[in-house]
C-alpha atoms as a PDB file:
ATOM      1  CA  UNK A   1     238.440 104.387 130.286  1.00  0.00           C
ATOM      2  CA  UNK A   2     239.332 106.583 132.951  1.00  0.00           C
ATOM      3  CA  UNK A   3     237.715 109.720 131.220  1.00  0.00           C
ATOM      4  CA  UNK A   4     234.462 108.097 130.268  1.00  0.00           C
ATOM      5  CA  UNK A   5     234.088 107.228 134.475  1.00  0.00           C
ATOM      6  CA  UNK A   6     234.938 110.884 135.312  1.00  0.00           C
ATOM      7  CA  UNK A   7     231.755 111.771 132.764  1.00  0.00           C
ATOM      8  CA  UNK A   8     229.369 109.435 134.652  1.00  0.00           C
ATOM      9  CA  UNK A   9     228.076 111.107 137.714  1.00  0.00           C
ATOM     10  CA  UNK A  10     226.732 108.384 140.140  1.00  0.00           C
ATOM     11  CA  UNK A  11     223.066 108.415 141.092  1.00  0.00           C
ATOM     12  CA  UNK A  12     222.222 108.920 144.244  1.00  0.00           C
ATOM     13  CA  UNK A  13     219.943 106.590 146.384  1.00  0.00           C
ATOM     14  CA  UNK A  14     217.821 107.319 149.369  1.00  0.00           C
ATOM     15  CA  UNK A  15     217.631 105.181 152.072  1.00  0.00           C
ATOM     16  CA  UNK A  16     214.382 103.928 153.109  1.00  0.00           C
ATOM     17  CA  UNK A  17     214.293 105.981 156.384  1.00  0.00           C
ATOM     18  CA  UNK A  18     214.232 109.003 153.869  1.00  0.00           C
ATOM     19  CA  UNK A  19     211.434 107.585 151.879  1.00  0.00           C
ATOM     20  CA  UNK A  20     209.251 107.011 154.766  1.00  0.00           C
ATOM     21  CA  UNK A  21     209.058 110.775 156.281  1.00  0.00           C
ATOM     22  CA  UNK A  22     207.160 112.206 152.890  1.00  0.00           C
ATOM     23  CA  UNK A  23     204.497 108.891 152.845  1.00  0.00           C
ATOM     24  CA  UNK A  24     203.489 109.413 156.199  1.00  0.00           C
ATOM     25  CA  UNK A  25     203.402 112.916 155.875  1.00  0.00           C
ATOM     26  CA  UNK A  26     200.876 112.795 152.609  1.00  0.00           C
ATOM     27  CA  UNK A  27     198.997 110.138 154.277  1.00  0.00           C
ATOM     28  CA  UNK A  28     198.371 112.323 157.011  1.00  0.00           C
ATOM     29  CA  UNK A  29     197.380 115.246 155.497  1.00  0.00           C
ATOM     30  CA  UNK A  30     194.573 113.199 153.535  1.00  0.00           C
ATOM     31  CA  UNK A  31     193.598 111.910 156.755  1.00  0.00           C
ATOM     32  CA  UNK A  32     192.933 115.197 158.336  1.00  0.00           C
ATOM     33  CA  UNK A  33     191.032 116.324 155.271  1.00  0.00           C
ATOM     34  CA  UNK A  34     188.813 113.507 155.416  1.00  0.00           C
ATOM     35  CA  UNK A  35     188.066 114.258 158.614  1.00  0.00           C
ATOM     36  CA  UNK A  36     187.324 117.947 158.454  1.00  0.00           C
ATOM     37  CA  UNK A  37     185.119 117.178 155.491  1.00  0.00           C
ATOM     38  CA  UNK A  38     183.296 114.498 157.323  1.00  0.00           C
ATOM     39  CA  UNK A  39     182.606 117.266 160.113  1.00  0.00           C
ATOM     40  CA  UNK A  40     181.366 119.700 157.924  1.00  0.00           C
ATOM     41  CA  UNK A  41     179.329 117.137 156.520  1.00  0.00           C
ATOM     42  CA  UNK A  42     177.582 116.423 159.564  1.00  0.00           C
ATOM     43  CA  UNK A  43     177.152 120.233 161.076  1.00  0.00           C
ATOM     44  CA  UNK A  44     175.005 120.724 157.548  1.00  0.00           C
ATOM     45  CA  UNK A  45     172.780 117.919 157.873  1.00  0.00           C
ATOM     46  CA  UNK A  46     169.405 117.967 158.707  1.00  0.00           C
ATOM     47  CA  UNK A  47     167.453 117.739 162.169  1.00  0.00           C
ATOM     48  CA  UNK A  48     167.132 114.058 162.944  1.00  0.00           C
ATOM     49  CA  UNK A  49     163.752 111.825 162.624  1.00  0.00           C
ATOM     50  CA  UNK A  50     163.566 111.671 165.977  1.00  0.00           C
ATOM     51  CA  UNK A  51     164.059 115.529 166.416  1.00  0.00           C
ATOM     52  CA  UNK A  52     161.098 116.292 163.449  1.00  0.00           C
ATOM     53  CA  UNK A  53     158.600 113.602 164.812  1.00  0.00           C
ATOM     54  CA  UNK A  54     158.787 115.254 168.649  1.00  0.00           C
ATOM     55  CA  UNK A  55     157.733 118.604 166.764  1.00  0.00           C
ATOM     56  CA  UNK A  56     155.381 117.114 165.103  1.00  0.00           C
ATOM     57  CA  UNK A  57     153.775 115.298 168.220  1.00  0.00           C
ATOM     58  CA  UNK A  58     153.804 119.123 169.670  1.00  0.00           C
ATOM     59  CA  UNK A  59     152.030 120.616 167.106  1.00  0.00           C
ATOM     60  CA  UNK A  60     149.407 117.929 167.560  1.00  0.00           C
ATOM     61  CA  UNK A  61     149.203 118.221 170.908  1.00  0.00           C
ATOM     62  CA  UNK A  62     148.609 121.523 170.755  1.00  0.00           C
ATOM     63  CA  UNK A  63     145.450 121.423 168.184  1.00  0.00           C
ATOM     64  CA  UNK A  64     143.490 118.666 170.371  1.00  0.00           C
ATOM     65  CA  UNK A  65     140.438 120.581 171.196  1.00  0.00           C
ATOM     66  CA  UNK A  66     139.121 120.771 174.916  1.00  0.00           C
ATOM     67  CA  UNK A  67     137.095 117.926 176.114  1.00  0.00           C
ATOM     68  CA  UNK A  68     133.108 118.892 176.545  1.00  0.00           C
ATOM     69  CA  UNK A  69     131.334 118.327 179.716  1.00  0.00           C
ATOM     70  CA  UNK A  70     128.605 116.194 180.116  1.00  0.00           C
ATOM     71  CA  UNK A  71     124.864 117.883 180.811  1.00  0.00           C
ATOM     72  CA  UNK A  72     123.252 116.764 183.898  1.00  0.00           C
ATOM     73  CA  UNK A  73     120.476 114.418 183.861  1.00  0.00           C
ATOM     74  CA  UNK A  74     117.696 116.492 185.069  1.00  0.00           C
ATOM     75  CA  UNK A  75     116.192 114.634 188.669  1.00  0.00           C
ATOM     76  CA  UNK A  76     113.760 112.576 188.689  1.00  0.00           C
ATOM     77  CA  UNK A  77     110.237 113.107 189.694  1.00  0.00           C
ATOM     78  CA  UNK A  78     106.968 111.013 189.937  1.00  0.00           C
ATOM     79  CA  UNK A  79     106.922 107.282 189.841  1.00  0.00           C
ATOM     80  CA  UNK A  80     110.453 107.407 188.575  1.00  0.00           C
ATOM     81  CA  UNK A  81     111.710 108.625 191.833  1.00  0.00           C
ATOM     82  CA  UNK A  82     109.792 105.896 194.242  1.00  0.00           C
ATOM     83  CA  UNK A  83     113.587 104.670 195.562  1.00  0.00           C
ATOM     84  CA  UNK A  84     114.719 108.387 196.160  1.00  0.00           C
ATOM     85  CA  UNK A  85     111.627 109.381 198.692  1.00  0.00           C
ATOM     86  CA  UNK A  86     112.876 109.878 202.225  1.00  0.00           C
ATOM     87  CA  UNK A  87     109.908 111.095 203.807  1.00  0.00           C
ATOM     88  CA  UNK A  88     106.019 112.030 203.233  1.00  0.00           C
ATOM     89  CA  UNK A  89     103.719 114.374 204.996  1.00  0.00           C
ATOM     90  CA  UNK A  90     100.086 113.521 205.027  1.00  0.00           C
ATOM     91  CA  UNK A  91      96.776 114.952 205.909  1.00  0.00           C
ATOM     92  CA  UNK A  92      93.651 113.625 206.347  1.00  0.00           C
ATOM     93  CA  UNK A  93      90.308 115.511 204.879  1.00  0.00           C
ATOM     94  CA  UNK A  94      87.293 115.209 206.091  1.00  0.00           C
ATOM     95  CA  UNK A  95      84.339 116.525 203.704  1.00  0.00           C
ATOM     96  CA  UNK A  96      81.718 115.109 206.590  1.00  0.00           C
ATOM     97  CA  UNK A  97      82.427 115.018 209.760  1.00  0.00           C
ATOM     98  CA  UNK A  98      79.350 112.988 211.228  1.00  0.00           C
ATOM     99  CA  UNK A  99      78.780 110.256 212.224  1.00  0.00           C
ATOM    100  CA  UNK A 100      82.895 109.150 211.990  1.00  0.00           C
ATOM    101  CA  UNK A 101      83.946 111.332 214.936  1.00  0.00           C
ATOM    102  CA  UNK A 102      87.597 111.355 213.393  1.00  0.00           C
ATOM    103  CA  UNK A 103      89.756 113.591 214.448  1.00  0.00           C
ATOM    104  CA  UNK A 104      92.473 116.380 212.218  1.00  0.00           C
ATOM    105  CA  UNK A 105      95.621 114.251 211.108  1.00  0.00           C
ATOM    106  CA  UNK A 106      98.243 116.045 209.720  1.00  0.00           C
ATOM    107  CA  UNK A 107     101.810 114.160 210.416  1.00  0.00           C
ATOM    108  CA  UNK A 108     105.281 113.277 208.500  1.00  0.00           C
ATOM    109  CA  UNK A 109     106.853 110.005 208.188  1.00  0.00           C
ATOM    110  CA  UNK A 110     110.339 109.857 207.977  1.00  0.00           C
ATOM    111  CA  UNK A 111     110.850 106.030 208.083  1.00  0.00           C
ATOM    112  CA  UNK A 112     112.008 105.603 204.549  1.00  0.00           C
ATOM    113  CA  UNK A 113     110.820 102.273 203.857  1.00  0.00           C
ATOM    114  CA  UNK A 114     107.280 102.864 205.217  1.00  0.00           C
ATOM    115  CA  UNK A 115     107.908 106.369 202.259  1.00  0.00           C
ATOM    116  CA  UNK A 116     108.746 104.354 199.410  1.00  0.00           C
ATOM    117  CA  UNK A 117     106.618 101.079 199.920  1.00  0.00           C
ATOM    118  CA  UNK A 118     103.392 103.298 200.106  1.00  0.00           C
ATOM    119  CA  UNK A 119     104.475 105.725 197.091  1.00  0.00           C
ATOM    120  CA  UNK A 120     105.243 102.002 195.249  1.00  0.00           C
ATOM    121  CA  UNK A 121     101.477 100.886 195.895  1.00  0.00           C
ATOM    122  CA  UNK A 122     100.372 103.922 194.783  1.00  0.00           C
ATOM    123  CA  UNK A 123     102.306 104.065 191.681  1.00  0.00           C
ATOM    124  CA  UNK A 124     101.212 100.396 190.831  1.00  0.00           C
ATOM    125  CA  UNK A 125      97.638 101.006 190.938  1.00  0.00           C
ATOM    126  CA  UNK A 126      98.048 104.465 188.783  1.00  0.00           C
ATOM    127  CA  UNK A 127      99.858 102.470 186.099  1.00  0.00           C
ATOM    128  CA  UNK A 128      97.544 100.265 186.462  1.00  0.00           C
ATOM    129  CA  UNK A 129      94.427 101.741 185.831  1.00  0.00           C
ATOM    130  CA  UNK A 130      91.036 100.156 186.205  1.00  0.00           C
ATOM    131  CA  UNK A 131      89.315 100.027 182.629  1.00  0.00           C
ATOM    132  CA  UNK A 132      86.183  98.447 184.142  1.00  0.00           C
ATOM    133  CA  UNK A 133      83.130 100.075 181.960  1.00  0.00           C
ATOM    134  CA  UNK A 134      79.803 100.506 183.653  1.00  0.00           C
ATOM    135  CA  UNK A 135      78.681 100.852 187.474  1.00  0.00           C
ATOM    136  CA  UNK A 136      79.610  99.461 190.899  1.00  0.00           C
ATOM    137  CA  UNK A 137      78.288  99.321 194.140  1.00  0.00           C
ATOM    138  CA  UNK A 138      80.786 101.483 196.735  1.00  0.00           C
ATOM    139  CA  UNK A 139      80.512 101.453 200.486  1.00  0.00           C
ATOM    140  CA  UNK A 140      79.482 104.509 201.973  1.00  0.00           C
ATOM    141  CA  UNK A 141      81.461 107.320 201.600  1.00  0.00           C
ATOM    142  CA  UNK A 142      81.866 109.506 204.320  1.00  0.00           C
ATOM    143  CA  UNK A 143      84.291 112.179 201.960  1.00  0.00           C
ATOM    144  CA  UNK A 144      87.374 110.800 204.122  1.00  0.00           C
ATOM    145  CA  UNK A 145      90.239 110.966 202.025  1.00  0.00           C
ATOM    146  CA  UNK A 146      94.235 111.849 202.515  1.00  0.00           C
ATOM    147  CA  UNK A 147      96.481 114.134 200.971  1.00  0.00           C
ATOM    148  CA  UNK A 148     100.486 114.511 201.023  1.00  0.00           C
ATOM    149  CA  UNK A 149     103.587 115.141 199.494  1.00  0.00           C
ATOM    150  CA  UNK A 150     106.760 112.889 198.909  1.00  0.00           C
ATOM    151  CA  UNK A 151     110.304 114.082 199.469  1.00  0.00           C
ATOM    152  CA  UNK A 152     113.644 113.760 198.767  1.00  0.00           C
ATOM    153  CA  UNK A 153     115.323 115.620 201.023  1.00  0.00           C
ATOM    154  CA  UNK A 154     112.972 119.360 200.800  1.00  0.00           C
ATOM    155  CA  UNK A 155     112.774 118.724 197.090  1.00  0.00           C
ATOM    156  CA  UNK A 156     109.296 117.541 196.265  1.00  0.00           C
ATOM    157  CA  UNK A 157     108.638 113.794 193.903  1.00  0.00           C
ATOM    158  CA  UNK A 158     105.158 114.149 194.057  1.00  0.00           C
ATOM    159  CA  UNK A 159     101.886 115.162 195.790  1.00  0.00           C
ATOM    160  CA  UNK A 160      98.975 112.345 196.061  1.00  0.00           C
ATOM    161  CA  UNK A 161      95.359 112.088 197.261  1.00  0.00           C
ATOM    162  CA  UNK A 162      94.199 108.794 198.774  1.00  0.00           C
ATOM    163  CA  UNK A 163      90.178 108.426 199.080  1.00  0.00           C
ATOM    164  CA  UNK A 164      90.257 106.098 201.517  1.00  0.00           C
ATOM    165  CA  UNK A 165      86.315 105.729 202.322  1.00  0.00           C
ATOM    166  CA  UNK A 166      83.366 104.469 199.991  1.00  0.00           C
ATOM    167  CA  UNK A 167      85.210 103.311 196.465  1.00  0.00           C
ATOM    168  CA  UNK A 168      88.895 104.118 197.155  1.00  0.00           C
ATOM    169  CA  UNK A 169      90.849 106.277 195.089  1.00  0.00           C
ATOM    170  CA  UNK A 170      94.352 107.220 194.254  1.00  0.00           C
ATOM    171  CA  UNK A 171      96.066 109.966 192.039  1.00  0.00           C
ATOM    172  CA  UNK A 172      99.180 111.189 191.803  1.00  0.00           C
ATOM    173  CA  UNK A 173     100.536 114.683 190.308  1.00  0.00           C
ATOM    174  CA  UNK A 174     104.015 115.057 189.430  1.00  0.00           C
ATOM    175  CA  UNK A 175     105.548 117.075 186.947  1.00  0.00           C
ATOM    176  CA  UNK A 176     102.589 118.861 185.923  1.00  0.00           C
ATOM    177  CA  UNK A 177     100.615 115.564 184.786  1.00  0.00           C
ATOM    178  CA  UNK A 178      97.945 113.961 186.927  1.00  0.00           C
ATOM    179  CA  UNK A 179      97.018 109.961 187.233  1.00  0.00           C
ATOM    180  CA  UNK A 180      94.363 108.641 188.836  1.00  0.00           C
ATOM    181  CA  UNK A 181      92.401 105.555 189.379  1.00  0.00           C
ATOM    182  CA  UNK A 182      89.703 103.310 191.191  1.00  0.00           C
ATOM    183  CA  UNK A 183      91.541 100.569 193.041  1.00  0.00           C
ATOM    184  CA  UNK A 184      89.407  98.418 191.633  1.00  0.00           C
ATOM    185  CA  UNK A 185      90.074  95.471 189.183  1.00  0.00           C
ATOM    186  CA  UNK A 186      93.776  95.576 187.442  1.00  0.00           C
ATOM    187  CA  UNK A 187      94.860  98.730 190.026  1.00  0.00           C
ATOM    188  CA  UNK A 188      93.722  96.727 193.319  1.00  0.00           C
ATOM    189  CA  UNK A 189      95.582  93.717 191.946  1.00  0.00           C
ATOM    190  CA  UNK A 190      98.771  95.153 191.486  1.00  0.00           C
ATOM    191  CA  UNK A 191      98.439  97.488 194.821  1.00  0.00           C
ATOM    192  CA  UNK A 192      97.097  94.748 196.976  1.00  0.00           C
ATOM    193  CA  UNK A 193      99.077  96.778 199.907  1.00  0.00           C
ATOM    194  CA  UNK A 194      97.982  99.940 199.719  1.00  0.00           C
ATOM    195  CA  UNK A 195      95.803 100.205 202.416  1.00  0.00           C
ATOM    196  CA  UNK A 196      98.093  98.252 204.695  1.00  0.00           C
ATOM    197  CA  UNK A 197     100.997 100.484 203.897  1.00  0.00           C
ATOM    198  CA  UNK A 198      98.849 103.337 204.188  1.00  0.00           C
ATOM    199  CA  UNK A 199      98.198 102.793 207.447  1.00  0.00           C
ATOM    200  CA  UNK A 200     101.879 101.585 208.407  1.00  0.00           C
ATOM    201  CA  UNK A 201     102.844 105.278 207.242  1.00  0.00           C
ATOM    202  CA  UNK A 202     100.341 106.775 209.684  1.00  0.00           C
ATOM    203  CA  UNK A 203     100.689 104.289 212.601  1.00  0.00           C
ATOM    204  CA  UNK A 204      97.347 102.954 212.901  1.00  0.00           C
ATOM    205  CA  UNK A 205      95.451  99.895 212.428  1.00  0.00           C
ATOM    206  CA  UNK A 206      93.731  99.650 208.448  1.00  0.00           C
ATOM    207  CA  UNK A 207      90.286  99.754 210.000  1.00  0.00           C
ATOM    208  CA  UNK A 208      91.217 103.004 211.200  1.00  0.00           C
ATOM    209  CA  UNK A 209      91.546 104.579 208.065  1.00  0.00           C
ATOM    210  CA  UNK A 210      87.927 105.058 207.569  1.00  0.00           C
ATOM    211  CA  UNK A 211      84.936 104.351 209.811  1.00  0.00           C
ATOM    212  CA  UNK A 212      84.091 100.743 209.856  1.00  0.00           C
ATOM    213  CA  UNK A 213      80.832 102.344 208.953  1.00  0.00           C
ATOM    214  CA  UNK A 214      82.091 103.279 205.376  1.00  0.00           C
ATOM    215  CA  UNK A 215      83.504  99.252 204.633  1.00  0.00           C
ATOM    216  CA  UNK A 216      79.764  98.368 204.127  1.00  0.00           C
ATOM    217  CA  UNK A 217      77.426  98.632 201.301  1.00  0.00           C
ATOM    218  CA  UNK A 218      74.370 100.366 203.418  1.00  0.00           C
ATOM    219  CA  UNK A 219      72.557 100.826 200.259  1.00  0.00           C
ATOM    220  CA  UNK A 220      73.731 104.295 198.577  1.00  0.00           C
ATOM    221  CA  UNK A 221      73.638 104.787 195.209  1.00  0.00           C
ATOM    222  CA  UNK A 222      75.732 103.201 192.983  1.00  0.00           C
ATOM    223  CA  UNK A 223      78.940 104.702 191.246  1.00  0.00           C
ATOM    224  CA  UNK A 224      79.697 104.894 187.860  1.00  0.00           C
ATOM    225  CA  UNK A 225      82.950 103.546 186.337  1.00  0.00           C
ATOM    226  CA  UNK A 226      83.987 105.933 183.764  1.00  0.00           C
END
């Protein structure tokens, strides 16, 4: 008995303290390689969405092409500038001088509603246009008749000649292109002003337009429509 105990060597046991040191010290190298791996992960990955969608807005940006300015409308002239007139000069012509006694006229009105009401009257009757067929008995005409030019500013709308004795007449030239009428029929209707404004412009009574001679029918010749 006492040889076979001398045979046995006893097994040696470690004490938990002893056990503990190596598990921690595994569990900690694992950790750390988790973590470096995790690191290296995140160094190779790609540029965020955020990152690609602000180079993308750039490279838009960049190919927008420059906005175009608009072309001027060109200014308007004629009957299409009536509310842009600030003043008119007129003249008055006078083809016989006997019997009216009238003297040269030649003056500029710069009242601008006195401008535009008379180049309105005179636009009326020109879109207006008699298309009466046939003849008509006119007052005398003493060749009396006024002339002018309407202004914005110094830039010119329009020039117009009024025949203000015998049959009246208006045209007006703008742009090249001429209208004219009788004021007579549809054109006296829708310029039932016209003389009144003419006369406003210059500052004198209607009947002083013409002579009171030429508002009478003393038996000239008649004068043909068209």
């Amino acid at each position: 008995m006492e040889l076979m105990e001398r045979g046995v060597r006893p097994s040696s046991m470690m004490s938990p303290r002893q056990v503990r040191g190596p598990v921690l010290a595994v569990l900690l190298c694992s950790a750390l390689a988790g973590c470096g791996s995790v690191a290296a992960s995140q160094a190779a990955a790609p540029a965020t969405p955020a990152a690609s969608a602000t180079g993308s807005a750039t490279s838009v940006t960049g190919s927008v092409a420059p906005a175009t300015s608009a072309t001027p409308a060109a200014p308007a002239v004629g009957c299409a500038s009536v509310n842009q007139a600030t003043s008119v000069t007129v003249r008055r012509i006078m083809h016989l001088v006997e019997p009216t006694r009238m003297g040269a006229l030649s003056m500029t009105q710069r009242k601008t509603a006195l401008v535009r009401a008379l180049f309105g009257q005179f636009c009326n009757a020109v879109a207006h246009a008699d298309t009466q067929k046939g003849t008509v008995a006119c007052p005398a005409d003493f060749g009396i008749s006024y002339s002018g030019t309407f202004y914005d500013g110094s830039r010119a709308l329009a020039k117009f000649v009024y025949g203000a004795s015998g049959c009246q007449t208006v045209s007006i030239t703008a742009g090249g292109k001429t209208q004219s009428t009788m004021v007579l029929g549809t054109a006296s209707a829708a310029a039932p002003r016209l003389r009144a404004d003419m006369a406003a412009v210059l500052g004198v009574p209607a009947s002083m337009l013409a002579p009171p001679q030429s508002q009478v029918n003393p038996g000239g010749p008649k004068k043909p429509l068209r």
